[in-house]
Protein backbone atom coordinates (compact mmCIF):
# COMPACT_ATOMS: atom_id res chain seq x y z
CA UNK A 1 -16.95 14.75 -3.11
CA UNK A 2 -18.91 12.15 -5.48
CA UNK A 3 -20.59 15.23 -7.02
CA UNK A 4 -17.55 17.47 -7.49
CA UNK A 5 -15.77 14.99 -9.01
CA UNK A 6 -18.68 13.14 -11.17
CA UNK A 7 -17.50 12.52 -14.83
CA UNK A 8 -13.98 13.75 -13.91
CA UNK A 9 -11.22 11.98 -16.28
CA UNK A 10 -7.13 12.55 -17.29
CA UNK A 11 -6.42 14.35 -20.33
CA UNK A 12 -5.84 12.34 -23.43
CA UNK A 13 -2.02 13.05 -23.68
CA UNK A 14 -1.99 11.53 -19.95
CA UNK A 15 -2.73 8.30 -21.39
CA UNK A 16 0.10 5.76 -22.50
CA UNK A 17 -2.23 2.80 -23.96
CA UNK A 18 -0.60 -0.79 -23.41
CA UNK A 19 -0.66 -3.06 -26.33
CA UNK A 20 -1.38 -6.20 -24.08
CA UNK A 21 -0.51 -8.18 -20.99
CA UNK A 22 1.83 -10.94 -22.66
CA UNK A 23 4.64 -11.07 -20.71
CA UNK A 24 6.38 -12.84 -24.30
CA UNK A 25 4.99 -10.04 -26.23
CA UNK A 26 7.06 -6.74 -27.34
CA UNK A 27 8.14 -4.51 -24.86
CA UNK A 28 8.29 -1.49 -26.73
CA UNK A 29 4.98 0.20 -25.41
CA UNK A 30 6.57 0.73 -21.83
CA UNK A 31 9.48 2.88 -23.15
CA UNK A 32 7.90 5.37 -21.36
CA UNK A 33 8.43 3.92 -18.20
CA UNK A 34 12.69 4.86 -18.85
CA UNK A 35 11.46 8.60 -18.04
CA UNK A 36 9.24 6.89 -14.57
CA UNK A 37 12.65 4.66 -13.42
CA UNK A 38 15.10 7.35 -14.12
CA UNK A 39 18.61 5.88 -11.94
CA UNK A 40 16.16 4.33 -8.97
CA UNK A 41 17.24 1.41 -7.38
CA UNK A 42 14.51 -0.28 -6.15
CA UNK A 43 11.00 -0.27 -8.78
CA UNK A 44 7.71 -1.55 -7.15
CA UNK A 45 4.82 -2.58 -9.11
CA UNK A 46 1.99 -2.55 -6.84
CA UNK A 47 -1.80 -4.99 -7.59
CA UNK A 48 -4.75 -4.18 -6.71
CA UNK A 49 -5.63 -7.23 -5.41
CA UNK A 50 -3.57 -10.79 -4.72
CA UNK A 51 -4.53 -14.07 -6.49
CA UNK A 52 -5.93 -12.10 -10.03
CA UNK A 53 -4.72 -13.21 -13.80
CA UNK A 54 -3.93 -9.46 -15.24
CA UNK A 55 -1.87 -7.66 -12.51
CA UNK A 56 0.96 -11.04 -12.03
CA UNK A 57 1.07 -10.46 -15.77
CA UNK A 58 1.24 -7.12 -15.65
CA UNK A 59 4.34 -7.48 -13.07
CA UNK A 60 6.13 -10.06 -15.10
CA UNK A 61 6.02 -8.04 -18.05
CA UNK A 62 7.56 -4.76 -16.14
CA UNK A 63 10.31 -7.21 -14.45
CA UNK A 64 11.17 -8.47 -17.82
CA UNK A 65 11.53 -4.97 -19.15
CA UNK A 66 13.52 -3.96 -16.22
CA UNK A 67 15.92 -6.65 -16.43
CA UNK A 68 15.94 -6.99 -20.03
CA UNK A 69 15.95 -3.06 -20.51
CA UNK A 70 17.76 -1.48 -17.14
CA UNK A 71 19.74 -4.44 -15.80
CA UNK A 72 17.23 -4.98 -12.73
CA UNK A 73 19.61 -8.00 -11.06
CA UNK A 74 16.63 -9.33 -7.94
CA UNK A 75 13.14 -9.35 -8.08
CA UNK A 76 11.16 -9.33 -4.91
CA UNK A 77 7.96 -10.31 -3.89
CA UNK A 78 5.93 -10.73 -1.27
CA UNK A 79 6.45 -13.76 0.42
CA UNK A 80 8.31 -14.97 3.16
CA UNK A 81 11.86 -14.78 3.13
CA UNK A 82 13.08 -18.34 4.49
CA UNK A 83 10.71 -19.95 1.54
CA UNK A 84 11.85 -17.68 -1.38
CA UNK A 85 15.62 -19.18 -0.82
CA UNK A 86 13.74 -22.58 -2.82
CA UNK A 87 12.89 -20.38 -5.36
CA UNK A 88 16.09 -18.12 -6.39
CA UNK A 89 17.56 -21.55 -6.11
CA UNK A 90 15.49 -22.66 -9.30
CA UNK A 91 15.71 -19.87 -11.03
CA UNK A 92 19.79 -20.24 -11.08
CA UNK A 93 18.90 -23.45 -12.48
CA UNK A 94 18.82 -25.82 -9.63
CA UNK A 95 17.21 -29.46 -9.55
CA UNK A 96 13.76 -30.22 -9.03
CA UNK A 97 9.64 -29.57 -10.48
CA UNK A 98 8.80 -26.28 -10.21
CA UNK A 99 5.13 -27.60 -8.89
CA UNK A 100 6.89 -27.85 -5.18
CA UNK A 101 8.79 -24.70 -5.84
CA UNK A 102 5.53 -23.01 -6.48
CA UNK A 103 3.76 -24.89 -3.87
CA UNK A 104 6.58 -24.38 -0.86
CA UNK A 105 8.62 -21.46 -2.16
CA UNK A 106 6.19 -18.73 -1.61
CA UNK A 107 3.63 -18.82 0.94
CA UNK A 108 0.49 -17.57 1.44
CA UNK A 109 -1.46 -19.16 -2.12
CA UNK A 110 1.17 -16.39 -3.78
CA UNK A 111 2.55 -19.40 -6.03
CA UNK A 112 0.17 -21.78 -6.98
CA UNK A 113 -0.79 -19.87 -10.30
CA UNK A 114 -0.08 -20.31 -13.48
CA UNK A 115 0.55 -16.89 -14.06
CA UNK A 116 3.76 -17.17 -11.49
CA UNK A 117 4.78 -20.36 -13.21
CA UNK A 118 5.33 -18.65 -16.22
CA UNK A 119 7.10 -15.41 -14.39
CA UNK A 120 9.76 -18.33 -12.76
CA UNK A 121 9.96 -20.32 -15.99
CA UNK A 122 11.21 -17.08 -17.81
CA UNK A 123 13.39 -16.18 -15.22
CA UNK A 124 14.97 -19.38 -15.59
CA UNK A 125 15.09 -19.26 -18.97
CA UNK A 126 16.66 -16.13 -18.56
CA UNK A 127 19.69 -17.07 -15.92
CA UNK A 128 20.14 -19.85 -18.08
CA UNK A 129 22.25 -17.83 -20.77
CA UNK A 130 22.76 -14.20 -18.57
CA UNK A 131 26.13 -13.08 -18.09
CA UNK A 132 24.88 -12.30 -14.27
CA UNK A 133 21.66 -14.05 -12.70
CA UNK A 134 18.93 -12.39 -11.43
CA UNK A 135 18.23 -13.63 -8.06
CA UNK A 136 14.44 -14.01 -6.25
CA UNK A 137 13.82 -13.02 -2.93
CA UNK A 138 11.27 -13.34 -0.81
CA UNK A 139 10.67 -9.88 1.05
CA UNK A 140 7.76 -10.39 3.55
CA UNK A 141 7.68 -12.57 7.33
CA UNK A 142 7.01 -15.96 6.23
CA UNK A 143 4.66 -18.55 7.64
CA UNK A 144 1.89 -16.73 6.04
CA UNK A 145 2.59 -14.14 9.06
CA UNK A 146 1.18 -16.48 11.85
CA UNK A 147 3.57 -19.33 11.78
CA UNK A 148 6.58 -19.19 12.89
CA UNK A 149 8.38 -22.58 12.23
CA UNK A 150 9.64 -22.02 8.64
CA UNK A 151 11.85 -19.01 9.91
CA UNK A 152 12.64 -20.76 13.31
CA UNK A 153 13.84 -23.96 11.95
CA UNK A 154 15.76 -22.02 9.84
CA UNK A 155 17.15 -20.36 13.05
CA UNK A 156 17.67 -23.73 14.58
CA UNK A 157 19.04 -25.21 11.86
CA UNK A 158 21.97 -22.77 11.97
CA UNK A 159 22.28 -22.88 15.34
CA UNK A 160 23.18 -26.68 15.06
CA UNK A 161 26.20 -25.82 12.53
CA UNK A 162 27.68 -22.46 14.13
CA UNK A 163 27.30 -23.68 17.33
CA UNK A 164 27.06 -27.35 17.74
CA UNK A 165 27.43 -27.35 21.82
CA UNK A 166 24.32 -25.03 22.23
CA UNK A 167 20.87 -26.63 23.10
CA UNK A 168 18.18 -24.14 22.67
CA UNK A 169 15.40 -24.68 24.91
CA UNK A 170 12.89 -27.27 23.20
CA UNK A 171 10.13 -25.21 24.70
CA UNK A 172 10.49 -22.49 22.69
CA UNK A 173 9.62 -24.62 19.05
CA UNK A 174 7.28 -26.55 21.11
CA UNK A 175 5.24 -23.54 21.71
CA UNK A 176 5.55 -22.17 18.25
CA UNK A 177 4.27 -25.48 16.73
CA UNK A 178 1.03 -24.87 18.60
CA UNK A 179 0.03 -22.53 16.20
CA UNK A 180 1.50 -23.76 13.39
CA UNK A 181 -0.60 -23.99 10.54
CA UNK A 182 0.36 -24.99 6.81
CA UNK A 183 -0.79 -22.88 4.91
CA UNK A 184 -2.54 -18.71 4.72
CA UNK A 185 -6.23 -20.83 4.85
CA UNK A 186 -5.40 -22.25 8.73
CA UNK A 187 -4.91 -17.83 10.10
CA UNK A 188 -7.79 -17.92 12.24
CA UNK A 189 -7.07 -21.41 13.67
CA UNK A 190 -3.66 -19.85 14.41
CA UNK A 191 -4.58 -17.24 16.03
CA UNK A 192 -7.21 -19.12 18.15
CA UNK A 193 -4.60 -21.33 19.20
CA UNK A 194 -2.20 -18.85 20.10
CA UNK A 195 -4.87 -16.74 22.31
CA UNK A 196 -5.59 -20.44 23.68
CA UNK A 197 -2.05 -20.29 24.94
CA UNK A 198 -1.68 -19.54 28.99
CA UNK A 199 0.17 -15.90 29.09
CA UNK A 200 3.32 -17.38 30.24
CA UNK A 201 3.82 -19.91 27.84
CA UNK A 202 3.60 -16.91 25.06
CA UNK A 203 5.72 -14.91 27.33
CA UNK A 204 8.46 -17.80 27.52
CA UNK A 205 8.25 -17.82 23.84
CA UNK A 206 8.83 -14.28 23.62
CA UNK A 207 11.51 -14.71 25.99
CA UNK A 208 13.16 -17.70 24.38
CA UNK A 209 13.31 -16.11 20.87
CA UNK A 210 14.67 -12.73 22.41
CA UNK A 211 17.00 -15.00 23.72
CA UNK A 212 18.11 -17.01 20.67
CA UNK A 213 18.47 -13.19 18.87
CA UNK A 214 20.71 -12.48 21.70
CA UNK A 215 22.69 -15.12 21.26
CA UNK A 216 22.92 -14.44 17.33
CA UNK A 217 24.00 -10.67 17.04
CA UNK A 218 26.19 -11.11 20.17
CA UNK A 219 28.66 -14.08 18.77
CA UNK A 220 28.56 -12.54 15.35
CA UNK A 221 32.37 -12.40 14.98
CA UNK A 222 33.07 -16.83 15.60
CA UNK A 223 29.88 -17.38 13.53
CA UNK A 224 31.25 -16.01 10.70
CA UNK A 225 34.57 -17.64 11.17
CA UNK A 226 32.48 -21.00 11.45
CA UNK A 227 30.00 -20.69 8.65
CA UNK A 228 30.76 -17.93 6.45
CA UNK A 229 29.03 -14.28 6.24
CA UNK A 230 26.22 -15.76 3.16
CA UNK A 231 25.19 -18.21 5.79
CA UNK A 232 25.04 -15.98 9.14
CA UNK A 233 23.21 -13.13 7.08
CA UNK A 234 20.26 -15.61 6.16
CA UNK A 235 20.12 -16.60 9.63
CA UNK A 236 19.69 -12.84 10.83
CA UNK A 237 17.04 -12.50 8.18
CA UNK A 238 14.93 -15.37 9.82
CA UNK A 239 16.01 -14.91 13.03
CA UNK A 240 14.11 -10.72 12.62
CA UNK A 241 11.08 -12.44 10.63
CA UNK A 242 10.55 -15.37 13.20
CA UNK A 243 10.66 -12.61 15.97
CA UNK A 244 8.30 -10.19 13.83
CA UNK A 245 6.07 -12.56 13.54
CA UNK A 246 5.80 -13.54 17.07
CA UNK A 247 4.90 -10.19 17.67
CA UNK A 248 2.61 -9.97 15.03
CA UNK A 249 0.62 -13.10 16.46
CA UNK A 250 0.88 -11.58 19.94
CA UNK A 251 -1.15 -8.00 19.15
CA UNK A 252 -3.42 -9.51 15.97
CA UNK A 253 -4.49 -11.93 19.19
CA UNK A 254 -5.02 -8.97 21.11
CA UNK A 255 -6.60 -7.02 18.76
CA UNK A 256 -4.37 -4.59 17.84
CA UNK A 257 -4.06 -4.48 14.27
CA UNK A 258 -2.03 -1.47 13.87
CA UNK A 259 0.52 -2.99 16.02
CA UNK A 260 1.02 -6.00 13.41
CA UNK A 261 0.65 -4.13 10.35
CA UNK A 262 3.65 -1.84 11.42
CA UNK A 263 5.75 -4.30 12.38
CA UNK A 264 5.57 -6.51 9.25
CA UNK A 265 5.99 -3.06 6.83
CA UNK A 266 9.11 -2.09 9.00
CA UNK A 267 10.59 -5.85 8.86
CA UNK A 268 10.24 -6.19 5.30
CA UNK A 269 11.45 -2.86 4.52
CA UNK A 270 14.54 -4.12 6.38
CA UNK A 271 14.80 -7.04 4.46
CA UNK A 272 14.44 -5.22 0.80
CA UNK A 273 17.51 -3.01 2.33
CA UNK A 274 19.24 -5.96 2.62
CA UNK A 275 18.42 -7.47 -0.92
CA UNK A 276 19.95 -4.21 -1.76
CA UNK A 277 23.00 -5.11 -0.17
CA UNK A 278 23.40 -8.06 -2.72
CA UNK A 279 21.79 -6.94 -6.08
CA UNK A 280 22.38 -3.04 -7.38
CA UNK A 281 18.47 -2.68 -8.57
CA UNK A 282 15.40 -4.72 -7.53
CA UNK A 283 11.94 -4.70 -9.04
CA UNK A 284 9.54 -5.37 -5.83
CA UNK A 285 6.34 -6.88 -6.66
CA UNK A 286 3.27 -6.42 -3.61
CA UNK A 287 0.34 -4.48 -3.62
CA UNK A 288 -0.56 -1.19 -3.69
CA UNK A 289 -1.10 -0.91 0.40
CA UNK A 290 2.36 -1.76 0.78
CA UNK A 291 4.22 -0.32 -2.02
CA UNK A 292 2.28 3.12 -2.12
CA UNK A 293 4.45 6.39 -0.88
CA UNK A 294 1.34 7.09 1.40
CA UNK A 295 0.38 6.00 4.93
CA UNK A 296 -1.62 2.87 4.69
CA UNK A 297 -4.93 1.27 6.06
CA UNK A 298 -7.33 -1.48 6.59
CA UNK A 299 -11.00 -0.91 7.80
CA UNK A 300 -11.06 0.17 11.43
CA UNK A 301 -7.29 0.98 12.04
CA UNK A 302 -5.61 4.67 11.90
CA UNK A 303 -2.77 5.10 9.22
CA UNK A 304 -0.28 2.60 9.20
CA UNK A 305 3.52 3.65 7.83
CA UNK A 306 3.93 1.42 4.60
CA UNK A 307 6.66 -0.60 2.94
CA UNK A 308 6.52 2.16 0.39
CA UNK A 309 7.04 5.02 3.29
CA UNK A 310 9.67 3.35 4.55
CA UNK A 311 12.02 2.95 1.15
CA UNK A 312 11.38 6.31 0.24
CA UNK A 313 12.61 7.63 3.40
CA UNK A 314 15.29 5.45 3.14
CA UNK A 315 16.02 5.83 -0.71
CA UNK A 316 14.75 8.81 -1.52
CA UNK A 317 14.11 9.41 -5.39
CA UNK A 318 15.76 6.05 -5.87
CA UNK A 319 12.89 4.35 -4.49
CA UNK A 320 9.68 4.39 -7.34
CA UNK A 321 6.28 3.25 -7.18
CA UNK A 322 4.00 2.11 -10.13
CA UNK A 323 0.31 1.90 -8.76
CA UNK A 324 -2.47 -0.05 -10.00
CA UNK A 325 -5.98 0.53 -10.74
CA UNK A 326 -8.87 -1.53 -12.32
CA UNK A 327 -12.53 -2.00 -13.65
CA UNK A 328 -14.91 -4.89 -12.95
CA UNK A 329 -14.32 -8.19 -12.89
CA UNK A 330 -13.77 -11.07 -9.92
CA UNK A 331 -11.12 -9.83 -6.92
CA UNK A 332 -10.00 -11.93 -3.88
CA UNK A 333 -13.04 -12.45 -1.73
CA UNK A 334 -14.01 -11.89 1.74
CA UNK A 335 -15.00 -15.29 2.17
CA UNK A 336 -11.14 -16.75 1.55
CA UNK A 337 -11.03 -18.84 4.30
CA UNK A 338 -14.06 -20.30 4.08
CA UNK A 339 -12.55 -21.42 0.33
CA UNK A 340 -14.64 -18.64 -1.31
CA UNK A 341 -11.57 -17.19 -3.14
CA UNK A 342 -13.15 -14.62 -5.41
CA UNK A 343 -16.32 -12.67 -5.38
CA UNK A 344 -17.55 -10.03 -8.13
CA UNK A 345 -15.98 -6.92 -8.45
CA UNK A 346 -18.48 -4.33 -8.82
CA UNK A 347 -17.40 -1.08 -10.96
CA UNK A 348 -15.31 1.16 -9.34
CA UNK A 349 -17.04 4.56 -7.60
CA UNK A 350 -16.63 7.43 -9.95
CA UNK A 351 -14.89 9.27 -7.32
CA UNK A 352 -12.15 6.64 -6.90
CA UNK A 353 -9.09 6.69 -8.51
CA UNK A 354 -9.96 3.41 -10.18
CA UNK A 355 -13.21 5.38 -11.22
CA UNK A 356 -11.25 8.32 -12.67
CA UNK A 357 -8.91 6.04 -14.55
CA UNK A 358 -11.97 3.98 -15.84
CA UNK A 359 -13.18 6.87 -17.02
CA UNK A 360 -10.14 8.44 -18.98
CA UNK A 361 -9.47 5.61 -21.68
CA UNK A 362 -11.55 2.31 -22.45
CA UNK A 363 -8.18 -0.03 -22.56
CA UNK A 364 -5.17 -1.19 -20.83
CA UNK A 365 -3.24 1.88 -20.33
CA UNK A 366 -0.46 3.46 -17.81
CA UNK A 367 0.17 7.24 -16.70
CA UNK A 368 3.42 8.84 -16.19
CA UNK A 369 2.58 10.76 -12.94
CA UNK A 370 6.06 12.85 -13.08
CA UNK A 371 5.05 14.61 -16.31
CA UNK A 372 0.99 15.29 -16.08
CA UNK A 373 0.18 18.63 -16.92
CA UNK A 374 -1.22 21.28 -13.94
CA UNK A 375 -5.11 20.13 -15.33
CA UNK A 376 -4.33 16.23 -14.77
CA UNK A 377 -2.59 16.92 -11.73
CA UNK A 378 -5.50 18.83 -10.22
CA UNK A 379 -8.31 16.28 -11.14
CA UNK A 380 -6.08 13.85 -9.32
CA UNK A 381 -5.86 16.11 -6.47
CA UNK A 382 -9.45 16.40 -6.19
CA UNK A 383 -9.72 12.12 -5.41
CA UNK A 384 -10.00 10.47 -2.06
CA UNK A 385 -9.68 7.25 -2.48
CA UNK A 386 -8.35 4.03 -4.05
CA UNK A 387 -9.53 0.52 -4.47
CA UNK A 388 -8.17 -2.01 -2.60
CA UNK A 389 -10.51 -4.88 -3.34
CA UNK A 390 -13.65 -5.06 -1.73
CA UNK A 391 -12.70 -1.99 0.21
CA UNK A 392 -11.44 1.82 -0.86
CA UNK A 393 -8.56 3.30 1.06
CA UNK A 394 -7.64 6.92 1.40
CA UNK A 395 -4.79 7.84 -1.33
CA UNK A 396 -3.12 10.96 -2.73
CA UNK A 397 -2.14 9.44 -5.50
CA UNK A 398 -0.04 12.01 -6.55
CA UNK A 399 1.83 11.72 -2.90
CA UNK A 400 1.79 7.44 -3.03
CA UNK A 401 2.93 6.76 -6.84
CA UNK A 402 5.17 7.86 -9.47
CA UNK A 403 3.17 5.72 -12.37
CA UNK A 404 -0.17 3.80 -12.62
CA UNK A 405 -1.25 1.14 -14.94
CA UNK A 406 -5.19 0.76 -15.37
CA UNK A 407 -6.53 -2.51 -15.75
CA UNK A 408 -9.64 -2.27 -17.66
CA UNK A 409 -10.89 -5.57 -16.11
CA UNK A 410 -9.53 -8.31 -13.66
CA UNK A 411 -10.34 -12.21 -13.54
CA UNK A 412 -9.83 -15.01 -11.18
CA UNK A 413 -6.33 -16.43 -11.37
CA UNK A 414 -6.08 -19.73 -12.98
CA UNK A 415 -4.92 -22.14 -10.63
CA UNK A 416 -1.25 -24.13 -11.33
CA UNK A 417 -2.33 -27.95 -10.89
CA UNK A 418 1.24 -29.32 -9.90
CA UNK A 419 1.83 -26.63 -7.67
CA UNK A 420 -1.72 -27.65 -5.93
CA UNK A 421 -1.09 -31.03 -6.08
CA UNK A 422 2.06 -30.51 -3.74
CA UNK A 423 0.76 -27.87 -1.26
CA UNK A 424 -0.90 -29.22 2.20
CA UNK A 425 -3.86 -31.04 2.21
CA UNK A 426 -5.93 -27.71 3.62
CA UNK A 427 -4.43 -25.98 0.02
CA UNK A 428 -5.65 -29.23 -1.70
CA UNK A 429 -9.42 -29.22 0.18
CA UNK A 430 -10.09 -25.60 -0.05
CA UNK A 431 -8.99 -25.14 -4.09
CA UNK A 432 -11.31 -28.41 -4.97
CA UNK A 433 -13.92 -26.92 -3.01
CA UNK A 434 -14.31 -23.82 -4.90
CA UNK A 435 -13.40 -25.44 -8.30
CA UNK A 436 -16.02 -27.74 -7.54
CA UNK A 437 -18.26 -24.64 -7.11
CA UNK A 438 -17.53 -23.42 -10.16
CA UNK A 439 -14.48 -21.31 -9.18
């Protein structure tokens, strides 16, 4: 395949060059995204890779032109649910540094950038004198997907005003705070200590949370008399995502990767249908593995059915995805949790997308899949494969996106210093560690 498609490239009327990454700047060079968005009601801008400067710039200058342009009323990311109710809260203007916002809002290192700082500073900004906020949500488990006690105190918490006479079994958070862990950097310790467990103390937890769902759904109609409907919906939310990740925990301890992976897509395309529920348009941030209109993958599992699968199902042509490529440059590395957070991004392989992009303009440029002529559409036809970081992934990319948006290079995200300042102490140890390499 290398050789058939060796020096393959788009067309030059396929390319829409970018004037920059500025989120401030002009938006008038992605008016051709209005033909990509058409009436859709949910917009996903997929990355390449998490942690980078170019594609959280990239995304904040595509939410600003959706809400600023198309009246795009939620943006949501991927993070955990229970943690992004901190942040909408700021971004309607509530009290409080954003460094703890950044720090405790969104989990799993999504926040401590500066690049997000300035993506929840304009929001604000924006709310601030909007006839109608835009709200932030948090579409993904929580707990960096191994912890459960963000989304089960939440749980508890609600428990204790809906139905003050109820004692939940203490077992059931004792057993979860076994493997808590603060922070994406303690995963493997969590799942250590969770395959540590005895089988039936995960079992009882298994049980106990079915239990506490049970108990939930089933006395919907006096809940709601007790607390409101605002207040029992967020407590179904983290009731689904504390269960989720329980059985994420449970088959990732196991060994059975696939298991996980389709439970968290499923969960979270639950919650964006929700979101939907409460905003008329959102523009869903993520990358590319979950947003993509194609069966996913990681090394050594089979295909996984996405986020992206699972909202255009649902949604049909009102779900749209805008893909990501890039060139060279530094990408999350494979040595994360070891505090090795980037690692050099060699050029992509010629018969990648990302290589075939590369190829077809030297800049910062986007391509309106919906319109390529039948010569564009075949070269794209003829490539495997995408780059997902430091691995390539089968893609149709005609199939998985409706737009893509080439990178020409990508860079280590610059790290937010009050946001690290108020993150764990593991957050704090691992960012001075590489910083102090030279990171």
């Amino acid at each position: 395949m290398s050789t058939k498609i060796s020096g393959a490239r788009l067309s030059r009327a396929a390319v829409r060059p970018l004037a920059t990454l500025d989120p401030a700047a002009p938006l008038d060079d992605l008016s051709w995204l209005d033909e990509v968005i058409g009436d859709a009601r949910v917009v996903a801008i997929g990355e390449s890779g998490h942690y980078t400067t170019e594609f959280p710039r990239l995304r904040h200058r595509v939410q600003r032109y959706l809400v600023e342009r198309h009246g795009f009323r939620a943006c949501a990311v991927e993070s955990g649910v229970v943690e992004g109710r901190q942040v909408d809260d700021w971004v309607r203007g509530g009290p409080g540094e954003l460094g703890p916002v950044l720090a405790n809002g969104m989990n799993s290192l999504t926040g401590v950038w500066r690049s997000v700082r300035a993506q929840l500073e304009w929001l604000r900004a924006h709310n601030s004198t909007a006839a109608e906020a835009v709200g932030w949500y948090g579409f993904d488990l929580g707990g960096s997907n191994v912890s459960l006690l963000p989304m089960l105190d939440a749980v508890l918490a609600y428990f204790t005003a809906a139905d003050p006479e109820f004692r939940p079994d203490p077992a059931i958070r004792e057993i979860a705070l076994a493997f808590a862990v603060p922070s994406a950097f303690g995963i493997p310790a969590a799942l250590g200590a969770y395959a540590g467990l005895a089988p039936e103390r995960r079992d009882a937890l298994t049980a106990g949370l079915a239990g506490l769902h049970t108990r939930l759904t089933s006395r919907r109609l006096p809940y709601l008399r007790r607390t409101g409907a605002e207040a029992y919906e967020w407590a179904v939310r983290a009731m689904r995502a504390t269960s989720t990740v329980d059985v994420v925990v449970r088959a990732m301890a196991a060994g059975d990767q696939e298991t996980a992976l389709f439970s968290r897509e499923a969960t979270s395309a639950d919650t964006v249908e929700w979101i939907l529920g409460r905003a008329e348009r959102i523009v869903l941030g993520a990358h590319n593995g979950h947003v993509q209109r194609w069966p996913g993958a990681l090394p050594g599992t089979g295909p996984i059915t996405t986020l992206g699968v699972h909202l255009a199902d649902r949604l049909g042509e009102e779900y749209r995805a805008i893909g990501t490529t890039s060139g060279p440059g530094q990408m999350l590395g494979r040595g994360f949790h070891a505090g090795e957070l980037f690692e050099e991004l060699p050029a992509p392989e010629p018969d990648s997308l990302d290589g075939v992009l590369a190829a077809s303009h030297d800049g910062l440029f986007g391509v309106n899949l919906r319109t390529l002529d039948p010569a564009d559409r075949d070269t794209l036809r003829a490539v495997p494969r995408q780059c997902h970081g430091m691995y390539y992934a089968e893609v149709d990319a005609l199939a998985a996106y409706d737009a893509l948006v080439h990178v020409p290079r990508v860079s280590a995200g610059e790290p937010d210093p009050e946001a690290i300042a108020a993150s764990p102490e593991d957050v704090r140890a691992m960012f001075a560690k590489w910083q102090g390499s030279g990171g």
